[in-house]
N, C-alpha and C. Protein backbone atom coordinates (compact mmCIF):
# COMPACT_ATOMS: atom_id res chain seq x y z
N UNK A 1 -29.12 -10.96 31.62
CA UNK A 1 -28.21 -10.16 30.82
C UNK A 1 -26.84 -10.81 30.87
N UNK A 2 -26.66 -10.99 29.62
CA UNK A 2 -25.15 -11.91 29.39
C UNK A 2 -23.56 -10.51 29.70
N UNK A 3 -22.64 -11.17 30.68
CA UNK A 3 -21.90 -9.48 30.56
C UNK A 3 -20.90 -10.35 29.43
N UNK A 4 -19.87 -8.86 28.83
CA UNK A 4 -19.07 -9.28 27.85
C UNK A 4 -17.94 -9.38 28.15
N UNK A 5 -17.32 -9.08 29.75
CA UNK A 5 -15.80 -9.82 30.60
C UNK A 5 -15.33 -11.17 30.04
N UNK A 6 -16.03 -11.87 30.33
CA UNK A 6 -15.98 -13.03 29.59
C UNK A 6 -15.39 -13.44 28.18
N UNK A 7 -16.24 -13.17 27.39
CA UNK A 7 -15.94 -12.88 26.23
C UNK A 7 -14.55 -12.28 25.41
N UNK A 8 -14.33 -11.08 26.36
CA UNK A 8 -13.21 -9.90 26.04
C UNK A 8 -12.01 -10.59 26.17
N UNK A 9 -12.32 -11.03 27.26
CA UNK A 9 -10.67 -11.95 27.41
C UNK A 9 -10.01 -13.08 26.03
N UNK A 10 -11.17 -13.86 25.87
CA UNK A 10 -11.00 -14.77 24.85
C UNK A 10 -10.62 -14.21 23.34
N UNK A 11 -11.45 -12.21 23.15
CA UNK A 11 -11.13 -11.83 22.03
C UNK A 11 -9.13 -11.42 22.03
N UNK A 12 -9.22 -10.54 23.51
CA UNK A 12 -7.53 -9.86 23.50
C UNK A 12 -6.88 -11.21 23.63
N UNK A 13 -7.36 -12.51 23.96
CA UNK A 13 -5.67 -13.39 24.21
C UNK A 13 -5.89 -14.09 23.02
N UNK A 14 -6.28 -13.89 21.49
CA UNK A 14 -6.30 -14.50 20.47
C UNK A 14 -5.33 -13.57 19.62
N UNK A 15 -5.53 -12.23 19.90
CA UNK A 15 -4.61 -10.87 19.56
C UNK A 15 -3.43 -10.52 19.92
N UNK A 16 -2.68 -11.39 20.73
CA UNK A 16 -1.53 -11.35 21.15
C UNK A 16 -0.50 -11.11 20.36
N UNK A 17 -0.74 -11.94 19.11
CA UNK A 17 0.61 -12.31 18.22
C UNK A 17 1.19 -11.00 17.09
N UNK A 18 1.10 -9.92 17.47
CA UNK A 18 1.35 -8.52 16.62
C UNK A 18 2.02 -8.26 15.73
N UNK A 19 3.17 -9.28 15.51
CA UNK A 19 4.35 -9.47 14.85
C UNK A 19 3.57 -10.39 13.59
N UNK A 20 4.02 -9.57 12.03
CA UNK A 20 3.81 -10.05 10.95
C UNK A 20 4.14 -11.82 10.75
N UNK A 21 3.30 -12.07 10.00
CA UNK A 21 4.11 -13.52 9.67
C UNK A 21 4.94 -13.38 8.47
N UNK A 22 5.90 -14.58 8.11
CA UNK A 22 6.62 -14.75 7.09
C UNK A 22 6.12 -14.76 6.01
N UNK A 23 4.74 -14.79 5.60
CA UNK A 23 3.83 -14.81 4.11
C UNK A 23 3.73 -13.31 3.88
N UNK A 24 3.15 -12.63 5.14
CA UNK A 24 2.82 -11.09 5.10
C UNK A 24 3.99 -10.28 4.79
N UNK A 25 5.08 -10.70 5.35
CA UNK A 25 6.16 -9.61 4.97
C UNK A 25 6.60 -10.12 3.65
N UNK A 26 6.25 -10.92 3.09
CA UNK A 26 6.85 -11.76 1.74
C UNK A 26 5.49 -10.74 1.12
N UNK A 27 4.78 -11.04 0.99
CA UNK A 27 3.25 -10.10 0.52
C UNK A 27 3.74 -8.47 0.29
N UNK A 28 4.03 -8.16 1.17
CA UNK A 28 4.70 -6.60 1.55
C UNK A 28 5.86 -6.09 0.59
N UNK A 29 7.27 -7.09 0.83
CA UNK A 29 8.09 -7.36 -0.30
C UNK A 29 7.39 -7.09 -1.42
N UNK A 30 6.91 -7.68 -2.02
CA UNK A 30 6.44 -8.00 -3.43
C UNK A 30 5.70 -6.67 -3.99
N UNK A 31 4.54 -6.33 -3.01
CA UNK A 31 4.11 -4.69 -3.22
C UNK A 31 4.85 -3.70 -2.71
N UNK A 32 6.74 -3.79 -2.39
CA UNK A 32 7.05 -2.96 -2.49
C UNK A 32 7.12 -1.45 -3.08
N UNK A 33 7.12 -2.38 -4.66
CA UNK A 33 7.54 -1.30 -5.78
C UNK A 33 6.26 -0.39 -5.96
N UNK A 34 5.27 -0.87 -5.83
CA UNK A 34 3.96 -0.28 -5.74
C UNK A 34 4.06 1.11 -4.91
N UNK A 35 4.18 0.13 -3.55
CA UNK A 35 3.87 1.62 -2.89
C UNK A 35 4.92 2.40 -3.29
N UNK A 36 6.07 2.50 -3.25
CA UNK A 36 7.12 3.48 -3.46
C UNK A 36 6.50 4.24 -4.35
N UNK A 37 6.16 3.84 -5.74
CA UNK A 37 5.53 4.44 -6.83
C UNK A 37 4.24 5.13 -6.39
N UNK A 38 3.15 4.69 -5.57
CA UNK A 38 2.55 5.25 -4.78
C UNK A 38 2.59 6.65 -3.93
N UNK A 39 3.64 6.53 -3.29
CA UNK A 39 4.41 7.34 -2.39
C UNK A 39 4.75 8.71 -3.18
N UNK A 40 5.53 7.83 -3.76
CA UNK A 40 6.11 9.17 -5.04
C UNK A 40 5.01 10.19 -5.83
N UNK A 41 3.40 9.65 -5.89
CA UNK A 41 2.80 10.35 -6.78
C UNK A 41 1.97 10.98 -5.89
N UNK A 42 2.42 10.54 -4.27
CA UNK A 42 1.18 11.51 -3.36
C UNK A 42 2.58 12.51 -3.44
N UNK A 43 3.52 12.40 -3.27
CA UNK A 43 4.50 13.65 -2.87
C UNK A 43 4.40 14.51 -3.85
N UNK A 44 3.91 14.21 -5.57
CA UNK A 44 4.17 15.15 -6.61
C UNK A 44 2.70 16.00 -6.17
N UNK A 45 2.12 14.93 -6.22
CA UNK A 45 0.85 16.00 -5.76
C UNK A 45 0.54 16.93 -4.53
N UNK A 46 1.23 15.95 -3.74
CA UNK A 46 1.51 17.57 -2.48
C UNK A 46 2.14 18.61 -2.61
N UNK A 47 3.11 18.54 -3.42
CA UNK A 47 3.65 19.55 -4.10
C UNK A 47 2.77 20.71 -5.00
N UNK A 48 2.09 20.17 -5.67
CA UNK A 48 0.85 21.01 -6.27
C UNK A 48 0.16 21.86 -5.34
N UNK A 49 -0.37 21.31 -4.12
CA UNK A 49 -1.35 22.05 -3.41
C UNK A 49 -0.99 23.49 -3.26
N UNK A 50 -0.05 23.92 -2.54
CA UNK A 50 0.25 24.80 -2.06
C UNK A 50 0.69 25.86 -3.39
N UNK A 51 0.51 25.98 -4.78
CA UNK A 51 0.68 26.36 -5.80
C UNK A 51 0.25 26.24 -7.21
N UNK A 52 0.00 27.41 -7.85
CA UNK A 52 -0.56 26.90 -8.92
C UNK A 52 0.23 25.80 -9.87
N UNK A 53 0.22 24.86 -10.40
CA UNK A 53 1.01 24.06 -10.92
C UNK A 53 1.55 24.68 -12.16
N UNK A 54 3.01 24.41 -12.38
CA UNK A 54 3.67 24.58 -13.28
C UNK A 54 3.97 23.38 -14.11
N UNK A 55 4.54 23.92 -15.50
CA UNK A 55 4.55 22.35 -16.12
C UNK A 55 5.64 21.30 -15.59
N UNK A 56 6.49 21.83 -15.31
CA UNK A 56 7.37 21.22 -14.56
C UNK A 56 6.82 19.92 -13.41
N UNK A 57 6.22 20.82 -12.76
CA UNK A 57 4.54 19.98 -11.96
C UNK A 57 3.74 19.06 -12.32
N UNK A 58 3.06 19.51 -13.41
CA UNK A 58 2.46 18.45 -14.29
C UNK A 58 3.35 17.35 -14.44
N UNK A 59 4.70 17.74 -15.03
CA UNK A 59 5.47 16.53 -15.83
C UNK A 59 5.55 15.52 -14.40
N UNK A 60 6.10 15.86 -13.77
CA UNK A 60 5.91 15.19 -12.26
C UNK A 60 5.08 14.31 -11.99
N UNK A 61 3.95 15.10 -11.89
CA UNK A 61 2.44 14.13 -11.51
C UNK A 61 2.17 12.92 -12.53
N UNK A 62 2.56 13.87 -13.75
CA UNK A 62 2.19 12.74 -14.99
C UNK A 62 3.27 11.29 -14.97
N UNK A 63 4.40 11.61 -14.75
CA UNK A 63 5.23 10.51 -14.54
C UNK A 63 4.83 10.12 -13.30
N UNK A 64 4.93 10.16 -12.24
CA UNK A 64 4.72 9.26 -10.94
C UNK A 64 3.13 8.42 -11.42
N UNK A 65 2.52 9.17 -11.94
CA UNK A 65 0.57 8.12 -11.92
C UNK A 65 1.36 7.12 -13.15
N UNK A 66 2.23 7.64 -14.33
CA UNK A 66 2.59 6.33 -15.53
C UNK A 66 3.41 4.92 -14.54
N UNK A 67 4.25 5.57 -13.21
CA UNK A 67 5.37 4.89 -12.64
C UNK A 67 4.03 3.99 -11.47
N UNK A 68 3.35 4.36 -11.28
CA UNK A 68 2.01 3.59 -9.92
C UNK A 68 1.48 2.68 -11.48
N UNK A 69 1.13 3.33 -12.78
CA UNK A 69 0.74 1.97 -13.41
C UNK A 69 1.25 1.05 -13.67
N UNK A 70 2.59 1.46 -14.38
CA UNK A 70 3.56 0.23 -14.52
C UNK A 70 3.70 -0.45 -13.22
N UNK A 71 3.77 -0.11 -12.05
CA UNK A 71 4.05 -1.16 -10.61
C UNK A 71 2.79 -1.83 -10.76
N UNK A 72 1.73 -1.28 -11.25
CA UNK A 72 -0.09 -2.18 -10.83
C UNK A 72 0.48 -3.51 -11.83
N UNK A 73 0.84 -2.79 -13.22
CA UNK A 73 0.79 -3.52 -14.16
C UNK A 73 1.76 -4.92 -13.94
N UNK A 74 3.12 -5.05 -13.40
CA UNK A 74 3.96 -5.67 -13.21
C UNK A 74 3.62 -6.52 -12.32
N UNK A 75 2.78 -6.11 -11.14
CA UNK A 75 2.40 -6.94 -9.96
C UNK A 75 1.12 -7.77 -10.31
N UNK A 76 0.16 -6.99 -11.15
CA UNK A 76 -0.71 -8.30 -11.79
C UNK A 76 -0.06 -9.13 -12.88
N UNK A 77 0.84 -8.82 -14.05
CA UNK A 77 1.30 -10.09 -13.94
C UNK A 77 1.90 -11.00 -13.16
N UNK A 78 2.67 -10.66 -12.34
CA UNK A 78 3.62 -11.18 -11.28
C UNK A 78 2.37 -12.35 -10.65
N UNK A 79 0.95 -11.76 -10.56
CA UNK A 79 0.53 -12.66 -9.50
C UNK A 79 -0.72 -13.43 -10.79
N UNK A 80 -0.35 -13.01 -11.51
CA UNK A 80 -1.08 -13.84 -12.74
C UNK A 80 -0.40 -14.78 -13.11
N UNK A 81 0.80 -14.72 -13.15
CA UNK A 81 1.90 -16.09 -13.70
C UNK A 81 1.79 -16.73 -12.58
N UNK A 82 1.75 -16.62 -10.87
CA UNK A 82 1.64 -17.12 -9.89
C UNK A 82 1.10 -18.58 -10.19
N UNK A 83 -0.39 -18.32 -10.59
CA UNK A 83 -1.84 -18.77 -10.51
C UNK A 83 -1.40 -20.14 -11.58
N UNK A 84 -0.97 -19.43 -12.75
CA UNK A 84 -0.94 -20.67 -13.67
C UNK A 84 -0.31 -21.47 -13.58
């Protein structure tokens, strides 16, 4: 029977380095606008739960999901012009 001590060590001292690299936070940057827009359309909708929605509500939800497409939309071109 093989034990996995051995092993474990070699997995945690490869895991050391926790701190983002300079590509990832550049990556992060870039899908900023996303998540914010993201962010914004879970908050309209948490707002809903606790009430029947008003239009006021709706208009909300409906703008934050148009504001998460335009960020999808902007960031695939962004990484479509990348490529070419």
């Amino acid at each position: 029977m093989k034990t996995i001590a051995a092993l474990q060590a070699v997995v945690t001292a490869a895991s050391l380095d926790l701190e983002p690299s300079a590509a990832e936070l550049d990556a992060i940057e870039q899908e900023m606008p996303l998540i914010r827009a993201e962010v914004e359309l879970l908050d309209a909708q948490i707002i809903t739960l606790d009430r029947p929605a008003a239009e006021l509500d709706e208009r909300r939800v409906r703008r934050a999901r148009n504001r998460v497409l335009a960020a999808r939309r902007d960031l695939a071109n962004r990484a479509s012009g990348e490529v070419a």
